[in-house]
Protein backbone atom coordinates (compact mmCIF):
# COMPACT_ATOMS: atom_id res chain seq x y z
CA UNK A 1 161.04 49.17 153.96
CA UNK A 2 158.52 50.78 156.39
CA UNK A 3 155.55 52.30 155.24
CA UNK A 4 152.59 53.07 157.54
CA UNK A 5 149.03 53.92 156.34
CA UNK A 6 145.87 55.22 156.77
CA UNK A 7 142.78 53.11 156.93
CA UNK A 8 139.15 54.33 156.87
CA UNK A 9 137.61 53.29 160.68
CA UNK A 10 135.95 50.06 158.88
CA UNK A 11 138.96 48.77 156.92
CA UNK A 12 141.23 49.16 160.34
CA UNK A 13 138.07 46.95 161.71
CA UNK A 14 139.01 44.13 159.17
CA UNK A 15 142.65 44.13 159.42
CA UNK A 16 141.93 43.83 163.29
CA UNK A 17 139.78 41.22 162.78
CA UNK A 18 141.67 39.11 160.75
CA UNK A 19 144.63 39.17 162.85
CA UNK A 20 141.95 38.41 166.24
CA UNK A 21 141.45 35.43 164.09
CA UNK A 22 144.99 34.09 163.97
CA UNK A 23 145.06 33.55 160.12
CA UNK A 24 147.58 36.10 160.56
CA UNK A 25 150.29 37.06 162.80
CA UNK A 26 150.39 40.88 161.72
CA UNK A 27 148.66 43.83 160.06
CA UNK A 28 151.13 44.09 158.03
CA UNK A 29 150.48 40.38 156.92
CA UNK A 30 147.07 41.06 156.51
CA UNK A 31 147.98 44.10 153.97
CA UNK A 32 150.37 41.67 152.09
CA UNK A 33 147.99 38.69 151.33
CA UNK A 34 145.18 41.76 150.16
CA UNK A 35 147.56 42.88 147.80
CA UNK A 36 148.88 39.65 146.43
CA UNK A 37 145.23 38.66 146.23
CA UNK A 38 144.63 42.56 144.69
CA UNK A 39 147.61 41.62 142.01
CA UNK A 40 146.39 38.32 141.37
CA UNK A 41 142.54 39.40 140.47
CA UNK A 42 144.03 42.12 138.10
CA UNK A 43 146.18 39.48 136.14
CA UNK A 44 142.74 37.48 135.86
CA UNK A 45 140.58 40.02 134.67
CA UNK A 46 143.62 41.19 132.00
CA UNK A 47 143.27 37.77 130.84
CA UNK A 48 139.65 37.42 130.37
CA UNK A 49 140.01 40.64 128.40
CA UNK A 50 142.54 39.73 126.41
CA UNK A 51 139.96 36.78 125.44
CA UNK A 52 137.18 38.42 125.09
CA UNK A 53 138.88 41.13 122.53
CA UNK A 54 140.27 37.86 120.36
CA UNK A 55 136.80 36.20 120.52
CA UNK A 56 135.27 39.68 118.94
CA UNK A 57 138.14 39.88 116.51
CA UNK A 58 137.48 36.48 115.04
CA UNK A 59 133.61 37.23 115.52
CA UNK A 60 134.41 40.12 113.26
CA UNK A 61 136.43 38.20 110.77
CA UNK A 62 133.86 35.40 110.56
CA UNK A 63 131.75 38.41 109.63
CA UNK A 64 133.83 39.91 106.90
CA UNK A 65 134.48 36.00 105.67
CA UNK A 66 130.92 35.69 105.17
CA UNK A 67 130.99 32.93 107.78
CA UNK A 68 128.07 34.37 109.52
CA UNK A 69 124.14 34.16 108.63
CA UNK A 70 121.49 36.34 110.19
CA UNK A 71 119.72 34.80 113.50
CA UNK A 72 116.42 32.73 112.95
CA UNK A 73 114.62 32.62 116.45
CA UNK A 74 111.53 30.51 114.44
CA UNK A 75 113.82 28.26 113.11
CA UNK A 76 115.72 27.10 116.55
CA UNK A 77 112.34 27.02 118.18
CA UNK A 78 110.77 24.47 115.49
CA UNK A 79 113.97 22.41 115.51
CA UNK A 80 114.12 22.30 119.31
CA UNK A 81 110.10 21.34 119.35
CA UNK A 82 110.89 18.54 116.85
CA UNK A 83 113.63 17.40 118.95
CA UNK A 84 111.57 17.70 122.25
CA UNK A 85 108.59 15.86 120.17
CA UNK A 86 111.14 13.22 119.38
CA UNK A 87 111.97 12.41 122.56
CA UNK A 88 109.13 12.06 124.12
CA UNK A 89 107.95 9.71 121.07
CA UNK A 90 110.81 7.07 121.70
């Protein structure tokens, strides 16, 4: 299949550039990787996603379970003093 497309002056630049380099034998070449790499990156970010939505569905359950208890900034702050005063005792 042939396809031929238009680059803005600056992406042209990098295509050039990368085949000046001999990393790649082509433009065409150069277009490949980018979208391998393109298709790649979206697979990863679907993934993170896809665990980010299951960590806030079992955030939510934990809520509805009762699992959960309200956020005590005084309380982590004493216990990490007492552990830093520990420490520095032994």
């Amino acid at each position: 299949m042939s396809l031929n497309v238009s680059l803005p002056p600056e992406l042209e630049s990098r295509v050039r550039a990368h085949v000046a380099s001999g990393m790649f034998g082509s433009a065409s070449e150069v277009i490949r990787e980018a979208l391998r790499l393109f298709e790649s990156y979206q697979s990863v970010q679907g993934a993170a996603l896809a665990t980010l939505k299951a960590d806030i569905e079992q955030g939510q359950a934990d809520k509805r379970a009762g699992r959960v208890a309200p956020l005590n900034i005084d309380a982590i702050k004493a216990e990490g003093r007492k552990q830093r005063s520990a420490r520095a005792a032994a």
